[in-house]
PDB file of N, CA and C in Angstrom:
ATOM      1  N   UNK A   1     -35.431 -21.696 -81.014  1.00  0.00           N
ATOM      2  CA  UNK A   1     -35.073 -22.939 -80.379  1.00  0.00           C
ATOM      3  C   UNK A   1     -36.183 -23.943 -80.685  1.00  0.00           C
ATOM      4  N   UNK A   2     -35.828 -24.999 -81.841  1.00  0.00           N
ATOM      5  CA  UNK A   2     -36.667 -25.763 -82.018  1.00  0.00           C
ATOM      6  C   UNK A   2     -36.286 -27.442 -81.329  1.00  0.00           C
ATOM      7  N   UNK A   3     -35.257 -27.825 -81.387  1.00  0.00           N
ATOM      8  CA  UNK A   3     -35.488 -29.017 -80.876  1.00  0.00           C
ATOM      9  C   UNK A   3     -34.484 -29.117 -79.492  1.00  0.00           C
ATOM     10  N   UNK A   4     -34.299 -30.491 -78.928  1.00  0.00           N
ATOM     11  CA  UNK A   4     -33.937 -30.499 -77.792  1.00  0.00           C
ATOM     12  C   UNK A   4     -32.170 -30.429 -77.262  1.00  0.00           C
ATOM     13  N   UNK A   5     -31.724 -30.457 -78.976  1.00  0.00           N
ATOM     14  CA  UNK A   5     -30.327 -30.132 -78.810  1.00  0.00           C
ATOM     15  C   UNK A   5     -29.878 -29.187 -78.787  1.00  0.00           C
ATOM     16  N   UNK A   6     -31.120 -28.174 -79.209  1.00  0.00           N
ATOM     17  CA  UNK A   6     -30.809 -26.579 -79.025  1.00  0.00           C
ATOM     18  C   UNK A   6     -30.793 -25.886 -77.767  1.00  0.00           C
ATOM     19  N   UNK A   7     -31.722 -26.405 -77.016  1.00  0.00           N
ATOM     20  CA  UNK A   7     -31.769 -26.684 -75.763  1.00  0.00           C
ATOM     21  C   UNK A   7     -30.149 -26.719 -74.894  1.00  0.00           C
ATOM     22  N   UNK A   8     -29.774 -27.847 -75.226  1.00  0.00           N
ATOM     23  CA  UNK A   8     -28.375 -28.527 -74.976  1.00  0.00           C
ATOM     24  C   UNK A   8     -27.367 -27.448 -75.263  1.00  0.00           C
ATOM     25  N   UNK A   9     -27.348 -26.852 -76.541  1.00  0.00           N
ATOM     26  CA  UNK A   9     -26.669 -26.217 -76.841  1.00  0.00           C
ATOM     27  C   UNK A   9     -26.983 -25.115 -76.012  1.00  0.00           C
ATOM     28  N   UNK A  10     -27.924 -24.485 -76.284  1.00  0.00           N
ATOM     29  CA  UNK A  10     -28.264 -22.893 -75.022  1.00  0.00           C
ATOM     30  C   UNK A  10     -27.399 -23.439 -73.495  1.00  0.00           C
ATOM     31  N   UNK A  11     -27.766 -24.680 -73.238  1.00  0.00           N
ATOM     32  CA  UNK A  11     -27.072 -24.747 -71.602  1.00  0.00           C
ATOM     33  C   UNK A  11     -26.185 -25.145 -71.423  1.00  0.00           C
ATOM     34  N   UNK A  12     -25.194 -25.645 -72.465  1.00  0.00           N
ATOM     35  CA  UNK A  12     -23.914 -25.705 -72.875  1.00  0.00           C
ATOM     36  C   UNK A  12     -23.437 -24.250 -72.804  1.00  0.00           C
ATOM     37  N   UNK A  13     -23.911 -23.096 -73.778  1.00  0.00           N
ATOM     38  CA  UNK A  13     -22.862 -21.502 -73.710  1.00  0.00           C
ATOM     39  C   UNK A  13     -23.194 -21.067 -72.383  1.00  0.00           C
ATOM     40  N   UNK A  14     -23.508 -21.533 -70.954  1.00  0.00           N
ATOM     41  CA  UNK A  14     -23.400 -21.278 -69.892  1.00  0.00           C
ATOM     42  C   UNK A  14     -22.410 -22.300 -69.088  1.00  0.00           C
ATOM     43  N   UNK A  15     -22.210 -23.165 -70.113  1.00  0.00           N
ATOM     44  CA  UNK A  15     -21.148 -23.758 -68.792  1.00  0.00           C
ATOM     45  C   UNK A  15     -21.836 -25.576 -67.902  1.00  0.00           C
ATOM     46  N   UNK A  16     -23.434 -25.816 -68.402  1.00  0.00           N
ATOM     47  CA  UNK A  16     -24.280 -26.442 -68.150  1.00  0.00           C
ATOM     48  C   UNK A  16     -24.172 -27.762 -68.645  1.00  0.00           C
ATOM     49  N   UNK A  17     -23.605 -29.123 -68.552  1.00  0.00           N
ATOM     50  CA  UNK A  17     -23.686 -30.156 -68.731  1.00  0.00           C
ATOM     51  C   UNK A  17     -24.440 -31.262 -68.250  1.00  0.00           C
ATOM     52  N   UNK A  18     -25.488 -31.837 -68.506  1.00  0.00           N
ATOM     53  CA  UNK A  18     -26.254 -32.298 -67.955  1.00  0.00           C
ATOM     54  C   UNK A  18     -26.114 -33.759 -68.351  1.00  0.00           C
ATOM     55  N   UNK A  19     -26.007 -34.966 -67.151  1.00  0.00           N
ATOM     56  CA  UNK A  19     -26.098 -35.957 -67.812  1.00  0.00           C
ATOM     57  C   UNK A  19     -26.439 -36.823 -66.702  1.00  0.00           C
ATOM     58  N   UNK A  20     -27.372 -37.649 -65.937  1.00  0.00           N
ATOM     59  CA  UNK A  20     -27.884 -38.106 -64.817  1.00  0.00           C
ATOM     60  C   UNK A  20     -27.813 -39.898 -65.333  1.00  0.00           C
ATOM     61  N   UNK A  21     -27.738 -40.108 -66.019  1.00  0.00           N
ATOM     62  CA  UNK A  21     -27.896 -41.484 -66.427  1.00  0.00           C
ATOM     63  C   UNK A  21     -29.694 -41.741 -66.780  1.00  0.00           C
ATOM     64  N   UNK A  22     -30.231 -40.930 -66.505  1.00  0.00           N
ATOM     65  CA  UNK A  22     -31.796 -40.997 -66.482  1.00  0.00           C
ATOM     66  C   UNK A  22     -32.191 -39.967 -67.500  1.00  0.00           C
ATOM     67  N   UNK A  23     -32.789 -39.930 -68.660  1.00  0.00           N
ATOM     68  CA  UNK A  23     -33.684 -38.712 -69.369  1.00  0.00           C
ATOM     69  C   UNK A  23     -34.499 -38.015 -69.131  1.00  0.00           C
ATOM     70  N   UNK A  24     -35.288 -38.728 -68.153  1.00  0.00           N
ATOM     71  CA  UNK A  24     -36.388 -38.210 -67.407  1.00  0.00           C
ATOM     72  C   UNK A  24     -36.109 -36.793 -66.641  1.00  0.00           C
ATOM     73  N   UNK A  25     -34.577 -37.374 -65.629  1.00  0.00           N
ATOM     74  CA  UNK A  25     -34.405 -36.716 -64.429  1.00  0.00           C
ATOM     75  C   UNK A  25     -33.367 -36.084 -65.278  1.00  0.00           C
ATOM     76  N   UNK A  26     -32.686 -36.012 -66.723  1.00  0.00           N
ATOM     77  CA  UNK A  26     -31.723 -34.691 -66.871  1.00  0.00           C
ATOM     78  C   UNK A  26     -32.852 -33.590 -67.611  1.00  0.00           C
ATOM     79  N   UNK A  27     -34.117 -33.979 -68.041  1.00  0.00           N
ATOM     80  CA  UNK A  27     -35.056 -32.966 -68.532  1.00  0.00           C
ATOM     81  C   UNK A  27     -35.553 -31.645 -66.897  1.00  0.00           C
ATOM     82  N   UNK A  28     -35.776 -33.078 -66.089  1.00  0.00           N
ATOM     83  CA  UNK A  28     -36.288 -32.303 -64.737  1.00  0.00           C
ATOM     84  C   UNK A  28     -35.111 -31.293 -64.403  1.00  0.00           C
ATOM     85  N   UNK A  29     -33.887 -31.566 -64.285  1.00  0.00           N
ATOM     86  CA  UNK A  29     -32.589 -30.988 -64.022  1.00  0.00           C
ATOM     87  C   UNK A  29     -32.273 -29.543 -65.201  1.00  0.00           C
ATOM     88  N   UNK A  30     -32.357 -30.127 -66.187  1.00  0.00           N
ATOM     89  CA  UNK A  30     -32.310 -28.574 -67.392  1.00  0.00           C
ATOM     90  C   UNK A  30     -33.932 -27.704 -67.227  1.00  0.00           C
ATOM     91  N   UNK A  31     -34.801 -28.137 -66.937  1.00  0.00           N
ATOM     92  CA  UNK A  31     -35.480 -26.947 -66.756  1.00  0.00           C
ATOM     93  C   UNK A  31     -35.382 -26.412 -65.485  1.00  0.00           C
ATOM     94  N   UNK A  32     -34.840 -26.764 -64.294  1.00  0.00           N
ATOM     95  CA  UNK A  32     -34.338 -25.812 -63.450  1.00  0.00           C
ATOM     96  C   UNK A  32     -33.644 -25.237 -63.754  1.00  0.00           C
ATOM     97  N   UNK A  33     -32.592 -25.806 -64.275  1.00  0.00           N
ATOM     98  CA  UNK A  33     -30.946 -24.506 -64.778  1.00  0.00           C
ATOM     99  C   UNK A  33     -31.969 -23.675 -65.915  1.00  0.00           C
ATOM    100  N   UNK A  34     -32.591 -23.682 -66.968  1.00  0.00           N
ATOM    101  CA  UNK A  34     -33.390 -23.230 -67.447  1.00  0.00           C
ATOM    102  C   UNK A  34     -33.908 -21.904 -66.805  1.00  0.00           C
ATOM    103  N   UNK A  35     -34.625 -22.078 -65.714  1.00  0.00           N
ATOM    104  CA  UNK A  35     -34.967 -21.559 -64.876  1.00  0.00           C
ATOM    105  C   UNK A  35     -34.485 -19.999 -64.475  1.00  0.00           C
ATOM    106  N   UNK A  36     -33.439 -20.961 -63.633  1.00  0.00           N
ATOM    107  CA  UNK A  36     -32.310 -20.041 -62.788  1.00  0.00           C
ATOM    108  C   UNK A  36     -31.433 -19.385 -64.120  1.00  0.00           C
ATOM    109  N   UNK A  37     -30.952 -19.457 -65.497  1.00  0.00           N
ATOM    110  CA  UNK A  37     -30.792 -18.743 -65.952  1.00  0.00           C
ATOM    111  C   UNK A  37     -31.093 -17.550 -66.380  1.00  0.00           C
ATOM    112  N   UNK A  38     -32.891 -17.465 -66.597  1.00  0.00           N
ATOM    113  CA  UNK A  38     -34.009 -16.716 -66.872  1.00  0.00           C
ATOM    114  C   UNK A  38     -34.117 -15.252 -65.485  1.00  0.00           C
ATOM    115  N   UNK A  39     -33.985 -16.401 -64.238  1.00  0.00           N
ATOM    116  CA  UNK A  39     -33.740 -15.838 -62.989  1.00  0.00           C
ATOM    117  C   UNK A  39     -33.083 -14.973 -62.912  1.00  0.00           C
ATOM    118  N   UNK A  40     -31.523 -15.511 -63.112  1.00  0.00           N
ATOM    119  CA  UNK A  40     -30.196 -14.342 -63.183  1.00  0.00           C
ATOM    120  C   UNK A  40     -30.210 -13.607 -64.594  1.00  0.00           C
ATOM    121  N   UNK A  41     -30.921 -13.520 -65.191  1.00  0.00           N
ATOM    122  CA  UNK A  41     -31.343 -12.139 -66.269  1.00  0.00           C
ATOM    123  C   UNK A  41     -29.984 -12.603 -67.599  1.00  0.00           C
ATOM    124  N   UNK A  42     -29.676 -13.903 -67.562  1.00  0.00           N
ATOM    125  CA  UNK A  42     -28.868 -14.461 -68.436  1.00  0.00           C
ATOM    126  C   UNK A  42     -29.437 -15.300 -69.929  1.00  0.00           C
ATOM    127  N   UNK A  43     -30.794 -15.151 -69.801  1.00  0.00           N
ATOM    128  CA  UNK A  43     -31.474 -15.720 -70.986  1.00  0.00           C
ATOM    129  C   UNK A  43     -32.662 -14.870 -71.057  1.00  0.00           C
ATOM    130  N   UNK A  44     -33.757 -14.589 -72.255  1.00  0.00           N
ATOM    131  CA  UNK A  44     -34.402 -13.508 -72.470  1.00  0.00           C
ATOM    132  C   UNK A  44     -35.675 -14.723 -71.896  1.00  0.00           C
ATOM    133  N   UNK A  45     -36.625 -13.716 -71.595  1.00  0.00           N
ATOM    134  CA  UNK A  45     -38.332 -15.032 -71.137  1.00  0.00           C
ATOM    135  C   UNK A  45     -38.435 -15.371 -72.485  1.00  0.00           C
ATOM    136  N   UNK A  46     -38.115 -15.115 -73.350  1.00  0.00           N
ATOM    137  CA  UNK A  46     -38.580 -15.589 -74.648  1.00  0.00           C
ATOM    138  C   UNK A  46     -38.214 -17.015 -74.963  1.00  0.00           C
ATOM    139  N   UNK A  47     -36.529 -16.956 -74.435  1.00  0.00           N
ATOM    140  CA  UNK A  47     -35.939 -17.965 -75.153  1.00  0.00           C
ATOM    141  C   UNK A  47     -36.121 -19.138 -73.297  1.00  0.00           C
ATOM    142  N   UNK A  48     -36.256 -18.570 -72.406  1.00  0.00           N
ATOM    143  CA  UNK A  48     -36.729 -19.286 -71.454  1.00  0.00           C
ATOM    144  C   UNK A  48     -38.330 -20.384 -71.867  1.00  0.00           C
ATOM    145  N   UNK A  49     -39.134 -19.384 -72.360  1.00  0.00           N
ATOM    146  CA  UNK A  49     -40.652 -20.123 -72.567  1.00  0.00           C
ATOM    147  C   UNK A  49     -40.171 -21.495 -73.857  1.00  0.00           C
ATOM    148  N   UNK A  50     -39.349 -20.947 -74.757  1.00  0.00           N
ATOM    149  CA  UNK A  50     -39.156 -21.935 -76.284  1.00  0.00           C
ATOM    150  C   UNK A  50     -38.408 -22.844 -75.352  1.00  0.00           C
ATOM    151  N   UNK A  51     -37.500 -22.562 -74.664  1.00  0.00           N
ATOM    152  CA  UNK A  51     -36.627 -24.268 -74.150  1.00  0.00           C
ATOM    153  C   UNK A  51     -37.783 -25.000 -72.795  1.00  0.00           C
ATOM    154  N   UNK A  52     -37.964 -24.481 -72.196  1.00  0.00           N
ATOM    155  CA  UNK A  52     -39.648 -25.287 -71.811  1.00  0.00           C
ATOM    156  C   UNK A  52     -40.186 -25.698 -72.622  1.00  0.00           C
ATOM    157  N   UNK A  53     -40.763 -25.122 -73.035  1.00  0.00           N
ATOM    158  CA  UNK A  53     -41.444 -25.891 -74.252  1.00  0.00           C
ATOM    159  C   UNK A  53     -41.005 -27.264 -74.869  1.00  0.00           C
ATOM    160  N   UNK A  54     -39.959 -26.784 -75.224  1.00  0.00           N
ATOM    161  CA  UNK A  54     -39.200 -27.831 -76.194  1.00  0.00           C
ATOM    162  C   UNK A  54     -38.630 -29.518 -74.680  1.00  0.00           C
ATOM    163  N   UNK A  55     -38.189 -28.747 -73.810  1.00  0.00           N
ATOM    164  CA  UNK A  55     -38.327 -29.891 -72.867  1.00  0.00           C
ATOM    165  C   UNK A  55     -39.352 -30.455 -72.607  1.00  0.00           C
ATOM    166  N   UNK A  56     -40.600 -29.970 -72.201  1.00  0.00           N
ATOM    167  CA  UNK A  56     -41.762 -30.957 -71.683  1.00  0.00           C
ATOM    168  C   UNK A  56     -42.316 -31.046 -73.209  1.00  0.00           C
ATOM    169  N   UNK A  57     -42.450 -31.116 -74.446  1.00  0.00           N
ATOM    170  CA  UNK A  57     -42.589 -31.281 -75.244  1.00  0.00           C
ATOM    171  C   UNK A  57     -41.484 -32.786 -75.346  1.00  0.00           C
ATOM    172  N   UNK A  58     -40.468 -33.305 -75.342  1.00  0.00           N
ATOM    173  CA  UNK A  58     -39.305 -34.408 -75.094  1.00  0.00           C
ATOM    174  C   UNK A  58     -39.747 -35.005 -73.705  1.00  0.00           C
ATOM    175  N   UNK A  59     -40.646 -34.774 -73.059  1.00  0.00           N
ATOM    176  CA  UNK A  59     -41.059 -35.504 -71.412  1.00  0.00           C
ATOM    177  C   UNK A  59     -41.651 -36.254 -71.945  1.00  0.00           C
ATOM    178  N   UNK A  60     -43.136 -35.687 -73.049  1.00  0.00           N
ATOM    179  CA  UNK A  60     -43.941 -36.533 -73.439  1.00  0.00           C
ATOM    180  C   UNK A  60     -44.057 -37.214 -74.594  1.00  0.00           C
ATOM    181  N   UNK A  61     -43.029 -37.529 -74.970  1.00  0.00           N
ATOM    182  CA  UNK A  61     -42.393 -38.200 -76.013  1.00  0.00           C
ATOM    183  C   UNK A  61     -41.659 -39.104 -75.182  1.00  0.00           C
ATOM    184  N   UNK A  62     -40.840 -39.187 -74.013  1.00  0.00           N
ATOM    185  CA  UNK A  62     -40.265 -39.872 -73.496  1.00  0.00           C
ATOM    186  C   UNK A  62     -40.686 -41.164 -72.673  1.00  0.00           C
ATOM    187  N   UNK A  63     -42.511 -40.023 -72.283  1.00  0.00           N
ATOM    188  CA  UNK A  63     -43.237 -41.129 -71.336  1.00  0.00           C
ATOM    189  C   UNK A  63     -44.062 -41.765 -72.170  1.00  0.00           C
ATOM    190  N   UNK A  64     -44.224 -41.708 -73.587  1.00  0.00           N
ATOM    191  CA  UNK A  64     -45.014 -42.539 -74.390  1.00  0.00           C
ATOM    192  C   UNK A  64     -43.752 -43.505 -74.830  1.00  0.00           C
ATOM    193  N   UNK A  65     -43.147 -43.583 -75.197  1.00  0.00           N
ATOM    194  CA  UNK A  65     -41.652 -44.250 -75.462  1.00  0.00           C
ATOM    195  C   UNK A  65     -41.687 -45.393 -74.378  1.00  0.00           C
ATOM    196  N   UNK A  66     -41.298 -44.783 -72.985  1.00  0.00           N
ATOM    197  CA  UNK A  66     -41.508 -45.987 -71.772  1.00  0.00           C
ATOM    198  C   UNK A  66     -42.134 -46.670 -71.627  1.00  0.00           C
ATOM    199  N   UNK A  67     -43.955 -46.134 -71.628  1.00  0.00           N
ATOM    200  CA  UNK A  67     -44.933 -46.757 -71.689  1.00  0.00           C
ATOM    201  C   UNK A  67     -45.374 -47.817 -72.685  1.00  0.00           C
ATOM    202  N   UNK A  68     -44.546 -47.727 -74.210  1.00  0.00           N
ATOM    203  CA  UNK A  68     -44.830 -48.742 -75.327  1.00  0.00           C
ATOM    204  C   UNK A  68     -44.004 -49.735 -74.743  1.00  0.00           C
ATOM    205  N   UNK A  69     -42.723 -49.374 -73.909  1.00  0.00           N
ATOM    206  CA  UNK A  69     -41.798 -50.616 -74.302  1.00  0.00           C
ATOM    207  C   UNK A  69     -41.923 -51.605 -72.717  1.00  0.00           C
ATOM    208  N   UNK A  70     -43.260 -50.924 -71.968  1.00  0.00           N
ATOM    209  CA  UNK A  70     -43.350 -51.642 -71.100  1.00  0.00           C
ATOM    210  C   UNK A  70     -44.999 -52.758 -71.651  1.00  0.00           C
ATOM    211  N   UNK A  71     -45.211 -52.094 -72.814  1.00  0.00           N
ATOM    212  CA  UNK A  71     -46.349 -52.882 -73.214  1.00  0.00           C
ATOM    213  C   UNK A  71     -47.668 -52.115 -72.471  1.00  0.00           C
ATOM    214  N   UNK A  72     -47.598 -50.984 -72.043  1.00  0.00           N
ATOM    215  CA  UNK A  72     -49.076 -49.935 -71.953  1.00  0.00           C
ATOM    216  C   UNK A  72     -49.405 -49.345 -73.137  1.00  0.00           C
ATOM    217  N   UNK A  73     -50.590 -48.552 -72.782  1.00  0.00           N
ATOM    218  CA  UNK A  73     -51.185 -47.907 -74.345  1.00  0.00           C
ATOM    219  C   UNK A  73     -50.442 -46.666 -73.851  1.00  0.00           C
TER     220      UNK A  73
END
């Protein structure tokens, strides 16, 4: 699982659609289901640690993104 549509896709073959109007708050939202999949013994820790990853890896890409277009460093 390298990028964040793989992600999408992993929580898609559960049934998982995520869409909040916010990026921020559907990243916060998929690593709980994330989570609770790992929880209920429905995803391996392996592929639990790579989609973390790959989400807060897209957080901070997201909050440098915000921060340019509000004119911060």
């Amino acid at each position: 699982m390298k990028t964040f549509y793989d992600v999408q896709q992993l929580l898609k073959r559960f049934g998982h659609f995520l869409y909040m109007g916010d990026r921020m708050l559907d990243m916060e939202m998929m690593e709980t289901e994330i989570k609770e999949l790992y929880l209920s013994g429905l995803i391996t820790k392996e592929e639990m640690h790579d989609a973390l990853l790959v989400i807060r890896n897209e957080r901070v890409q997201e909050k440098k993104k915000r921060m340019k277009s509000r004119g911060l460093k």
